[in-house]
Protein backbone atom coordinates (compact mmCIF):
# COMPACT_ATOMS: atom_id res chain seq x y z
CA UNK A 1 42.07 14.79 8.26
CA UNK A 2 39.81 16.17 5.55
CA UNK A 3 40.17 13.36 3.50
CA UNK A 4 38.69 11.01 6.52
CA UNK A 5 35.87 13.13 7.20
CA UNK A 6 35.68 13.37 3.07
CA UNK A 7 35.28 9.96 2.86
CA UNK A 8 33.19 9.34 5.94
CA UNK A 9 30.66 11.61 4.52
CA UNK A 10 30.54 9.75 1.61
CA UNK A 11 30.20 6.15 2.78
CA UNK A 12 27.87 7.83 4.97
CA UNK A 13 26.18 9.02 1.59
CA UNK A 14 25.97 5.74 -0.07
CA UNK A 15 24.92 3.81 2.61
CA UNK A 16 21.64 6.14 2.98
CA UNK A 17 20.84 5.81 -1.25
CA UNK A 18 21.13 2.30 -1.19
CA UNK A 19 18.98 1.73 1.61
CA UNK A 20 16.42 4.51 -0.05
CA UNK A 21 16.47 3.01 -3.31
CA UNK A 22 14.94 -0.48 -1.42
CA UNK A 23 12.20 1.27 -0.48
CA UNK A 24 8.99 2.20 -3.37
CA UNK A 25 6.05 4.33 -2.66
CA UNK A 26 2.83 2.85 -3.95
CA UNK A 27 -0.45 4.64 -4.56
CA UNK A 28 -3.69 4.08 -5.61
CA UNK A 29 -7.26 3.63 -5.43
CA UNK A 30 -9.49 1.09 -4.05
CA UNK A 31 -12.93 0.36 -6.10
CA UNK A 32 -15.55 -1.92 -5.20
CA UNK A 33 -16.04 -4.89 -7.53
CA UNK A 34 -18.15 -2.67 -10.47
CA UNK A 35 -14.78 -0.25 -10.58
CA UNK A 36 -16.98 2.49 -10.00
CA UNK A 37 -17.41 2.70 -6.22
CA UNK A 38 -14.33 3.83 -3.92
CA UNK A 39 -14.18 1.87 -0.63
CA UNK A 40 -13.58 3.66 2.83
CA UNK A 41 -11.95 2.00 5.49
CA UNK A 42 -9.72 -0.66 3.24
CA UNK A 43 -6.37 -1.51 5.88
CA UNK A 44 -3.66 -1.36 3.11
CA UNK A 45 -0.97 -3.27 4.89
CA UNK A 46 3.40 -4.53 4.56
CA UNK A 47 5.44 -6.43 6.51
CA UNK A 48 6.50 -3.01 8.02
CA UNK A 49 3.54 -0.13 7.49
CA UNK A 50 0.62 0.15 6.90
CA UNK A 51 -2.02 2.46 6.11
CA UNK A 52 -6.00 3.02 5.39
CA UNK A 53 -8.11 4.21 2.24
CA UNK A 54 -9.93 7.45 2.90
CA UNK A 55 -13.32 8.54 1.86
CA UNK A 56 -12.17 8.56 -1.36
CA UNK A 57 -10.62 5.29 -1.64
CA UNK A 58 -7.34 7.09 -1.80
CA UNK A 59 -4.44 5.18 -0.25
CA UNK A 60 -0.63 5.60 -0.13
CA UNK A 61 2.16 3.31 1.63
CA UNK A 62 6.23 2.92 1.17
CA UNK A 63 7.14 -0.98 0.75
CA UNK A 64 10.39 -2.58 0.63
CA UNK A 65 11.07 -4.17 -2.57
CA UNK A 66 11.26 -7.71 -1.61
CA UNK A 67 7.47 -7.16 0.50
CA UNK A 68 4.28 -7.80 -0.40
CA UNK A 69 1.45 -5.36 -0.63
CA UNK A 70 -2.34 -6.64 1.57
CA UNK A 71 -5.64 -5.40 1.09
CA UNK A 72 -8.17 -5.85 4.11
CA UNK A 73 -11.24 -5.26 4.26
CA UNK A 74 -13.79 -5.95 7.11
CA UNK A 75 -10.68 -7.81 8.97
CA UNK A 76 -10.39 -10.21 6.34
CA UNK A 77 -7.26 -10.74 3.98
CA UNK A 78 -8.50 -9.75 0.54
CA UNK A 79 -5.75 -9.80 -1.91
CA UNK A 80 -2.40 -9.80 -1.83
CA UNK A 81 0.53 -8.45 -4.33
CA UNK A 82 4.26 -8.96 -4.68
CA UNK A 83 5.79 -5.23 -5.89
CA UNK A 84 6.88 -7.79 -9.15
CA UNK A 85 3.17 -7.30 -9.77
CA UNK A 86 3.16 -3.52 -9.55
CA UNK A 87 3.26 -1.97 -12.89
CA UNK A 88 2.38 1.59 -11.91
CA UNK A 89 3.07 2.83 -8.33
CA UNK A 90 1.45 5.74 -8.62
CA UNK A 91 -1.75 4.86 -10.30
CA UNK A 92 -2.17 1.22 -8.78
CA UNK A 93 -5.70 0.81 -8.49
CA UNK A 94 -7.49 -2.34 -7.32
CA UNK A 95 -11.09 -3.39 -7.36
CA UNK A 96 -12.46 -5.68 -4.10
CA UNK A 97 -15.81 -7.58 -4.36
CA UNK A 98 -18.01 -6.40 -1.10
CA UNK A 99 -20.70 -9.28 -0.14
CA UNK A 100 -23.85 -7.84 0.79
CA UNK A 101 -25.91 -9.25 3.30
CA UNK A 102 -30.20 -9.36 2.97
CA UNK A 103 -31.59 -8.54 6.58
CA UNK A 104 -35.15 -10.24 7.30
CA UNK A 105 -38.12 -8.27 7.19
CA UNK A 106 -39.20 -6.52 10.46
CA UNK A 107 -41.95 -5.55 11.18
CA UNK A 108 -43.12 -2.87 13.81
């Protein structure tokens, strides 16, 4: 009897670490195209979570190893990485060039 629940618990145990071990936390910050600038409001997106950049350009999301990491920023897809093209998890920082729009003169 002990030896069942012995070895449930640890089927039980490797099951879990396997499934853990599939999974990476990635963070990092988002600049604007300069590097000097963090961007607010950037959806930081997986197959399976996702997540936004704060007022800091701080973000931080778990991916599955074989998903794919999105940046989005004013609804459009920005850039897109594999976790192949991760080096640093903790420190990956990206840089995303913001157009800027002119608005016509007015005049009151």
């Amino acid at each position: 009897m002990k030896q069942s629940v012995l070895l449930f618990f640890l089927l039980t145990y490797v099951a879990f670490s396997s499934v853990k071990a599939q999974m990476r936390t990635i963070s990092g910050v988002v600049y604007d195209i300069s590097g000097r600038m963090p961007i607010e409001a950037v959806m930081v997106y997986t197959k399976y979570s996702r997540t936004q950049t704060d007022s800091l350009g701080r973000y931080l999301i778990t991916i599955q190893a074989k998903d794919s990491l999105t940046f989005s920023l004013f609804g459009k897809n920005t850039q897109k990485f594999s976790l192949d093209q991760v080096e640093d998890p903790s420190n990956f920082n990206i840089m995303i060039h913001v157009t800027g729009f002119d608005l016509p003169e007015v005049r009151v």
